[in-house]
Protein backbone atom coordinates (compact mmCIF):
# COMPACT_ATOMS: atom_id res chain seq x y z
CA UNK A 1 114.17 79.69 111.70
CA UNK A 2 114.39 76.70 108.75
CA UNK A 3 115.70 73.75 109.86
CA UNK A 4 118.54 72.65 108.68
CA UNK A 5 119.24 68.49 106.71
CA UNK A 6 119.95 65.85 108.95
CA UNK A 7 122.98 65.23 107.17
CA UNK A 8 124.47 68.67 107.93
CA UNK A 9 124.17 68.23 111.97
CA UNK A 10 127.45 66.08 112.23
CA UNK A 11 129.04 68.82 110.49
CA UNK A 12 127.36 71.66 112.60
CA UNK A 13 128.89 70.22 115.46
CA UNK A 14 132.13 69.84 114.11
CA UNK A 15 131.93 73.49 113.20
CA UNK A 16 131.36 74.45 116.30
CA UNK A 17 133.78 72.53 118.29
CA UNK A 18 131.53 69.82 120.07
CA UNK A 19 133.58 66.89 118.38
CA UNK A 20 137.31 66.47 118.83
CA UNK A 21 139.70 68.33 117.35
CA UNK A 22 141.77 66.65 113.90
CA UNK A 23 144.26 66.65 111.72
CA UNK A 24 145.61 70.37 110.59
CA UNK A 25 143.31 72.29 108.43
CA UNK A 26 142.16 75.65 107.31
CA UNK A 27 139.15 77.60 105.49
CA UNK A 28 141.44 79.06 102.91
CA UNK A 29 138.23 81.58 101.50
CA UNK A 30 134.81 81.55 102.24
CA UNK A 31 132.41 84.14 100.43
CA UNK A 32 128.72 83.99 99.51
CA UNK A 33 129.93 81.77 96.15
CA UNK A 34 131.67 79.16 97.41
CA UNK A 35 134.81 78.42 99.72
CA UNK A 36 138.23 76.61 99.71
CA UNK A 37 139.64 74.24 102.39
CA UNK A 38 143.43 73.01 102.71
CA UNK A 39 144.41 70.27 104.77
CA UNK A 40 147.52 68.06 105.29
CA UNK A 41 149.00 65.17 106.62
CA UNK A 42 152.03 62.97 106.40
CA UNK A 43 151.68 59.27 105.73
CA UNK A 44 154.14 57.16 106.95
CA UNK A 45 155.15 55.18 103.56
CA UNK A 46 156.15 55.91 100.27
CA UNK A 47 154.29 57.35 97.76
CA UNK A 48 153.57 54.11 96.20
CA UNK A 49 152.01 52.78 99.19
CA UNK A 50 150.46 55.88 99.66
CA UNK A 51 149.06 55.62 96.23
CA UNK A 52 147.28 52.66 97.01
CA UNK A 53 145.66 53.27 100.16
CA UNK A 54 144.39 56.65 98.63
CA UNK A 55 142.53 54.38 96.20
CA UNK A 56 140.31 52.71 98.66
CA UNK A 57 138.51 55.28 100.41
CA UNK A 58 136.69 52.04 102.18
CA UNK A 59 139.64 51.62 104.06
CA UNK A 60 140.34 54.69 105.81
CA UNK A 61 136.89 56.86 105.48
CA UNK A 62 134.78 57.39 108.22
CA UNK A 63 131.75 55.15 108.17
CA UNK A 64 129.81 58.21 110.10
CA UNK A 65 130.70 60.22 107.11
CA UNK A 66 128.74 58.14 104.83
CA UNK A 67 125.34 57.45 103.93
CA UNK A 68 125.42 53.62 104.28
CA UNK A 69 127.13 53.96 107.98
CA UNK A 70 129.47 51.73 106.16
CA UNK A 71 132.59 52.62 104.51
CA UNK A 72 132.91 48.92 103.18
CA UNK A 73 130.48 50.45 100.45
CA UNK A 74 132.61 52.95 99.14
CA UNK A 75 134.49 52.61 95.92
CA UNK A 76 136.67 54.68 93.87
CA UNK A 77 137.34 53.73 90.13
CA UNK A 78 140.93 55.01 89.14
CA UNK A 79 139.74 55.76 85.36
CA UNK A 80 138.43 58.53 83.24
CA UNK A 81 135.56 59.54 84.82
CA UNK A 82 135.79 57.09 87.41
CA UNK A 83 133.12 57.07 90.06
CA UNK A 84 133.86 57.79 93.76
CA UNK A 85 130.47 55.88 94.64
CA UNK A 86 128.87 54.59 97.52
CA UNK A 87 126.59 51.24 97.11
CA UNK A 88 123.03 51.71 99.45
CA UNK A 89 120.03 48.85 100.60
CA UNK A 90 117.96 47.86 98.18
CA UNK A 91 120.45 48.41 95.15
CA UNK A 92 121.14 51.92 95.37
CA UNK A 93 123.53 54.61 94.89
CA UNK A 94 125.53 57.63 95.72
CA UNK A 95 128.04 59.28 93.10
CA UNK A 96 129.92 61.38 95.80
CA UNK A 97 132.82 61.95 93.06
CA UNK A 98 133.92 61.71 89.45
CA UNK A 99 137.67 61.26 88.24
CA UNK A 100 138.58 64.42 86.29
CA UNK A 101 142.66 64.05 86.68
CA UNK A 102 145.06 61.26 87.59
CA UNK A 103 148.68 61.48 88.10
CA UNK A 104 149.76 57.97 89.48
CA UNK A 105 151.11 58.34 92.93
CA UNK A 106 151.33 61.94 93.04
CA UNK A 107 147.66 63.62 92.51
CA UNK A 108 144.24 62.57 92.32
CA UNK A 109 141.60 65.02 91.26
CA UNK A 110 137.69 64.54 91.31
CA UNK A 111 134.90 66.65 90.82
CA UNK A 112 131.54 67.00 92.48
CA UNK A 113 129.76 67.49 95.66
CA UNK A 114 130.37 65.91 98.97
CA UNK A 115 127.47 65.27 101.71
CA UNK A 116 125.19 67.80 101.47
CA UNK A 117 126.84 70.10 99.02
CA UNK A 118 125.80 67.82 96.64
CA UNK A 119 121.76 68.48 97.54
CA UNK A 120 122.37 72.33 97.60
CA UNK A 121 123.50 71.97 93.86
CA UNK A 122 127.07 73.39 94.70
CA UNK A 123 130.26 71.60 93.61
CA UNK A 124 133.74 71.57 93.99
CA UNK A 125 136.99 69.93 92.48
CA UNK A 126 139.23 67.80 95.66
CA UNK A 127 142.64 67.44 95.15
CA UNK A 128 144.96 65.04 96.90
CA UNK A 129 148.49 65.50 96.29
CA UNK A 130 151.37 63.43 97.32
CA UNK A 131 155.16 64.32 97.69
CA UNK A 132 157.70 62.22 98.86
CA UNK A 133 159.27 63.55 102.23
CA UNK A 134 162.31 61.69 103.94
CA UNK A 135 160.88 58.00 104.02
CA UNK A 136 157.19 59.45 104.49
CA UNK A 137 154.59 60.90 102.02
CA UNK A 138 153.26 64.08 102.65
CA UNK A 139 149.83 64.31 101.47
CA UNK A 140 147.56 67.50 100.91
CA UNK A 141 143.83 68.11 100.09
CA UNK A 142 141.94 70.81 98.49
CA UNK A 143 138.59 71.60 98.14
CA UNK A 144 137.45 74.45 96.22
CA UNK A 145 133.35 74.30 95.88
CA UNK A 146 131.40 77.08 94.17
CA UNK A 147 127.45 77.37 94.73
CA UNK A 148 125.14 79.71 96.02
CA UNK A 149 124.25 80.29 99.45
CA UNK A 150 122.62 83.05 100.63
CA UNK A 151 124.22 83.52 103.72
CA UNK A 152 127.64 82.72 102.59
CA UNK A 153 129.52 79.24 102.70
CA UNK A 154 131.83 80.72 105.60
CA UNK A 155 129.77 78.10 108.75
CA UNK A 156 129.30 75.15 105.73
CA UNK A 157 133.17 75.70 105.05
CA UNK A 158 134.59 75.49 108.88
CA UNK A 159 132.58 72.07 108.90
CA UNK A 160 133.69 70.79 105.82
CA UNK A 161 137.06 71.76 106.65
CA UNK A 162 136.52 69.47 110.07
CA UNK A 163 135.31 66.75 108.60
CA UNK A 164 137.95 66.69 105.63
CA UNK A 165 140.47 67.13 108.14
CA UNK A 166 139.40 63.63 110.19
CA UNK A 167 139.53 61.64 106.83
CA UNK A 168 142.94 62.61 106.44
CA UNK A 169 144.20 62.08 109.42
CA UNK A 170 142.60 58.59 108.82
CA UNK A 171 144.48 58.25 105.78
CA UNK A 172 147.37 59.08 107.21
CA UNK A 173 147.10 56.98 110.32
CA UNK A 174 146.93 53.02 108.93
C-alpha cells in the first residue's frame, strides 16, 4: 500500500471523523475527475464588515491548515490576479490562490489548488459569497476542483469538505 503525503493525514482524519465535527458542509459531487464542496455560515455583521475580515485570511485561518503553522503569514491581495500567498523560513513561498473575480462585499473568486491538491496537479475555482440576512451576513463557499485521481476524489473530497468547513466557521465566529 503507497503511503500517503504528510500533508494529507490532518485531512484523513478529518475524513474519517477522528477530529471534531464543524460548521455545515457537504460533498456536492465526487467522481474520478474532480469533486465539489458547499459550505455555509452566517457572520454576525454586515456585509461590509464581512468584506473585510474575508480579506485577511491571517485572521481567521487555521494555523494547522498552513504550511508555516502560522496564519500570521498568510496574505490575500484583493487585485487582478492577486495572490492568496503564504510567506515560509528562509524567504519562501506558497501561492495557495490567485484572484480571478471580485465583487466588493458580495463574492470573491480564486483559482488554484489548496494543500495537497496543489502537488497532485488538480485545481479548483473557491467561491465565497456574501448576502445580507437580517443584521447578519450569510456567507457560502464553493469549491469545484478538477484533476485526476485514479481512485476517485470521493475520500480527498469528504476531507476537504472538513477542513473548508472549520475555516468557515472561523470566519464566521470573530
Amino acid at each position: 500500500m503507497p503511503t500517503l503525503p504528510r500533508p494529507l493525514l490532518p485531512l484523513l482524519l478529518l475524513a474519517a471523523g477522528l477530529a471534531p465535527a464543524v460548521a455545515a458542509g457537504e460533498v456536492v459531487a465526487a467522481g474520478a475527475g474532480g469533486f465539489e464542496v458547499r459550505a455555509e455560515a452566517l457572520y454576525p455583521g454586515d456585509p461590509a464588515s464581512a468584506w473585510r475580515r474575508l480579506l485577511r485570511p491571517r485572521d481567521w485561518w487555521d494555523p494547522a491548515h498552513t504550511y508555516s503553522k502560522d496564519a500570521r503569514n498568510l496574505s490575500l491581495e484583493a487585485t487582478p490576479g492577486g495572490c492568496w500567498c503564504e510567506r515560509l523560513a528562509g524567504g519562501g513561498f506558497v501561492r495557495h490562490l490567485e484572484v480571478v473575480y471580485l465583487a466588493p462585499r458580495a463574492t470573491l473568486r480564486l483559482s488554484g489548488g489548496l494543500g495537497p491538491l496543489q502537488g497532485m496537479g488538480a485545481s479548483g475555482s473557491l467561491t465565497f459569497t456574501l448576502q445580507a440576512e437580517g443584521t447578519a451576513t450569510r456567507i457560502r463557499l464553493d469549491y469545484v476542483v478538477a484533476g485526476f485521481a485514479p481512485a476517485g476524489f470521493a475520500d480527498l473530497a469528504r476531507a476537504v469538505d472538513g477542513v473548508l468547513g472549520a475555516q468557515l466557521a472561523r470566519y464566521a465566529a470573530p
